[in-house]
C-alpha atoms as a PDB file:
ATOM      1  CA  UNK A   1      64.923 141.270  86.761  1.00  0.00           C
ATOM      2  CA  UNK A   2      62.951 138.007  86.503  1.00  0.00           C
ATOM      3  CA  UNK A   3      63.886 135.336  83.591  1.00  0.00           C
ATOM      4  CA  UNK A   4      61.482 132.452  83.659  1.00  0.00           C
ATOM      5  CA  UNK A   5      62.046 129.838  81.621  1.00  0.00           C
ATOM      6  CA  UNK A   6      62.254 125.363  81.838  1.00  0.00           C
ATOM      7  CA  UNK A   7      65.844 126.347  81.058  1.00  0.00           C
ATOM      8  CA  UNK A   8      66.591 128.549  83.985  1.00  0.00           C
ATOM      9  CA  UNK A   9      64.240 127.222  86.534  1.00  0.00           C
ATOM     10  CA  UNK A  10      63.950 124.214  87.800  1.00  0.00           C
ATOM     11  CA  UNK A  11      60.686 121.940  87.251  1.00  0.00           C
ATOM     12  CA  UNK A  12      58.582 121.123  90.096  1.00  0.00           C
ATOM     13  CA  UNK A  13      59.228 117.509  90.701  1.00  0.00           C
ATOM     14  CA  UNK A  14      57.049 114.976  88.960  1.00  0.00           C
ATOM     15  CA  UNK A  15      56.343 111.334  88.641  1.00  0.00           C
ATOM     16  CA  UNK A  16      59.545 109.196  87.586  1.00  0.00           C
ATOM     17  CA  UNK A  17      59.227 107.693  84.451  1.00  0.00           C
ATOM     18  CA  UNK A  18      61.072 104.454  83.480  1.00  0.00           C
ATOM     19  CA  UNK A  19      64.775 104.128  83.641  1.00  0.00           C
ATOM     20  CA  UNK A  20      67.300 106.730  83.222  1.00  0.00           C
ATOM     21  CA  UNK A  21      70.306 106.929  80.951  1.00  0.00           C
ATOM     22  CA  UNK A  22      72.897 105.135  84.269  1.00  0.00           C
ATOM     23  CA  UNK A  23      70.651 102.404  84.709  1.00  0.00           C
ATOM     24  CA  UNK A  24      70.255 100.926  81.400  1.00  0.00           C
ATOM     25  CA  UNK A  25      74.008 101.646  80.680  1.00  0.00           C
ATOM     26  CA  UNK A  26      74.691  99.621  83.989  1.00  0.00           C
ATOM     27  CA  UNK A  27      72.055  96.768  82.963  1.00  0.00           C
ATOM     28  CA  UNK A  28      73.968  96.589  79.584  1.00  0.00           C
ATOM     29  CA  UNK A  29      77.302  96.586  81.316  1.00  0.00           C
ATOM     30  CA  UNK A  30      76.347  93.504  83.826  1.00  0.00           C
ATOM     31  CA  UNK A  31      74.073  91.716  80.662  1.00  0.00           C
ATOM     32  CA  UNK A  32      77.219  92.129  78.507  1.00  0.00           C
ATOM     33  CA  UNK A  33      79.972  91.197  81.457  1.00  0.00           C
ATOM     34  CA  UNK A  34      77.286  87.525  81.799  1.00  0.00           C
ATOM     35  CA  UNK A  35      77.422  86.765  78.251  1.00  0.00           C
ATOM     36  CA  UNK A  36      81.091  86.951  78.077  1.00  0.00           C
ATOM     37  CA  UNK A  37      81.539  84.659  81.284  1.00  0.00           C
ATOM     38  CA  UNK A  38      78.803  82.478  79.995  1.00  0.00           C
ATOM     39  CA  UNK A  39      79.177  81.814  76.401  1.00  0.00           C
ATOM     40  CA  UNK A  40      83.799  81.958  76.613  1.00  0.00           C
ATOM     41  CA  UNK A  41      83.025  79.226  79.776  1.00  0.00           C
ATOM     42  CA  UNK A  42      81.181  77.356  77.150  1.00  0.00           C
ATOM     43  CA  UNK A  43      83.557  77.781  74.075  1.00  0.00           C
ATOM     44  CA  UNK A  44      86.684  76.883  76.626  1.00  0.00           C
ATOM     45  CA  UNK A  45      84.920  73.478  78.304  1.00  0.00           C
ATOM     46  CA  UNK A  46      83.429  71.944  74.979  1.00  0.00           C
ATOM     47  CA  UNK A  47      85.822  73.978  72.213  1.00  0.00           C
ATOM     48  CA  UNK A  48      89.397  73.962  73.844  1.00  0.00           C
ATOM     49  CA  UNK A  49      88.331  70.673  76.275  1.00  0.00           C
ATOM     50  CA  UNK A  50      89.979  73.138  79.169  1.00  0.00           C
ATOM     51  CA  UNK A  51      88.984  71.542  82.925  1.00  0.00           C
ATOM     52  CA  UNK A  52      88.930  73.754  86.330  1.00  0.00           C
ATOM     53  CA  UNK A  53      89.735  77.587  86.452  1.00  0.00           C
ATOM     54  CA  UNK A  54      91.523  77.662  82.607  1.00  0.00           C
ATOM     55  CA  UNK A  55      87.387  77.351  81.704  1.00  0.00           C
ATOM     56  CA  UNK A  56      87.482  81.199  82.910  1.00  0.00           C
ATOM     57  CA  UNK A  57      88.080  83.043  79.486  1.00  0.00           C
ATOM     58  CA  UNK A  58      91.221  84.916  79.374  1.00  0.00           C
ATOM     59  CA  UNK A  59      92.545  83.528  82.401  1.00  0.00           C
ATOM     60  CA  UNK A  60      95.688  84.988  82.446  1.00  0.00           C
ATOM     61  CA  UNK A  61      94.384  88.829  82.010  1.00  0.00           C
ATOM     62  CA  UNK A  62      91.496  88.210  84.852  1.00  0.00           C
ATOM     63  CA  UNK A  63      94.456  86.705  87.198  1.00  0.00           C
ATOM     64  CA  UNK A  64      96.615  89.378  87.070  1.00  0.00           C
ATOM     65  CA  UNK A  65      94.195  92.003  87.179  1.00  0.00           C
ATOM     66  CA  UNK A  66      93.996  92.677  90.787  1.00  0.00           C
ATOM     67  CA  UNK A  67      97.601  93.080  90.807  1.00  0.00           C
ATOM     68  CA  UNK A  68      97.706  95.902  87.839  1.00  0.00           C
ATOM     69  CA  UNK A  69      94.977  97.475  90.190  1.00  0.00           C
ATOM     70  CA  UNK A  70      96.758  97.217  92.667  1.00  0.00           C
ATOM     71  CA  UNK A  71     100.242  98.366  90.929  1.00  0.00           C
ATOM     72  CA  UNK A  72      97.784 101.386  89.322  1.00  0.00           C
ATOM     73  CA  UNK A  73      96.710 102.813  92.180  1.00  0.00           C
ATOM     74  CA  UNK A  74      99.873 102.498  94.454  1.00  0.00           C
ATOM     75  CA  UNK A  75     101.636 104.628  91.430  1.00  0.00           C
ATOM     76  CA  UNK A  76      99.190 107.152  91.569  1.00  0.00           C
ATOM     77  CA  UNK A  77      99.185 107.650  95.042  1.00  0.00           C
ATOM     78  CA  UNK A  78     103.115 108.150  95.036  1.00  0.00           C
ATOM     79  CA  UNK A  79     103.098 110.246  92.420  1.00  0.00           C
ATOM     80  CA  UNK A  80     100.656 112.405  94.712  1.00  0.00           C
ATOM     81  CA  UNK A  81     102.522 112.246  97.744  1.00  0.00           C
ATOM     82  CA  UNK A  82     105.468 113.111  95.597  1.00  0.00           C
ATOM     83  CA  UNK A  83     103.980 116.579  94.279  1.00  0.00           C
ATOM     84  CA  UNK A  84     102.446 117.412  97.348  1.00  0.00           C
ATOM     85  CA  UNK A  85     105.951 116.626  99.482  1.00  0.00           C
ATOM     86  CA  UNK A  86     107.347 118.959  97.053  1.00  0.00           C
ATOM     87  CA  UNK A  87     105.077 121.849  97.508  1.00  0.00           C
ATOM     88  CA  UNK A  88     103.560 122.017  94.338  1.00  0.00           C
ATOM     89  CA  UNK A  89     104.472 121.391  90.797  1.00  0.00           C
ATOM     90  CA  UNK A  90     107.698 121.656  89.785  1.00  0.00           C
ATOM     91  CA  UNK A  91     107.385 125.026  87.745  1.00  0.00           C
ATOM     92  CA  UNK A  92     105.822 126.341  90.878  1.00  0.00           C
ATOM     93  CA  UNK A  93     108.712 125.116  93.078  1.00  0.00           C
ATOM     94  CA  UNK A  94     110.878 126.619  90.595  1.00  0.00           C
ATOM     95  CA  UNK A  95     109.734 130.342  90.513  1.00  0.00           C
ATOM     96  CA  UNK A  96     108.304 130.039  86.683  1.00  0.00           C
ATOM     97  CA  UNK A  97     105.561 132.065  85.969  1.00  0.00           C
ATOM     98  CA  UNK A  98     103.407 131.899  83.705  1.00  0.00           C
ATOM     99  CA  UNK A  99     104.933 134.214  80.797  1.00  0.00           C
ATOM    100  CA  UNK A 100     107.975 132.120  81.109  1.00  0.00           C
ATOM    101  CA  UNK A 101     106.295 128.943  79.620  1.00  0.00           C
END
């Protein structure tokens, strides 16, 4: 049994052409994450007359961001250690099958 078609089988490799779906996502990411910087920086120095690191838009969110990370990924991580400590999940711990959900 043979089934040829460009569904099934993969193309022979050709030329690349032009950017693919990732990189102009990422370019519009970066683009859009510089406009914010730029034009809030501008709108905080000349609008709101702010001077040093309150110029940064939102400073309050982008200081305590590393922290929430932080805070994020330490909760996760217990939470993981936690199940895995315990053997499982707790209706597997428990002797629940499946009917009994």
């Amino acid at each position: 049994f043979e089934l040829l078609s460009i569904y099934a089988c993969p193309l022979p490799p050709g030329p690349s052409v032009g950017l693919g779906v990732g990189s102009i996502l990422l370019i519009v990411f970066f683009v859009a994450i510089f406009i914010y910087f730029a034009v809030g920086a501008v709108v905080m120095k000349f609008g709101r007359h702010a001077e040093g690191k309150e110029i940064v838009p939102n400073f309050a969110f982008w200081s305590l961001l590393p922290g929430l990370i932080k805070d994020g990924w330490l909760f996760v991580w217990h939470k993981i250690r936690e199940t895995c400590s315990r053997g499982g999940s707790e209706a597997a711990s428990s002797g629940a099958k499946y009917d009994n959900l």
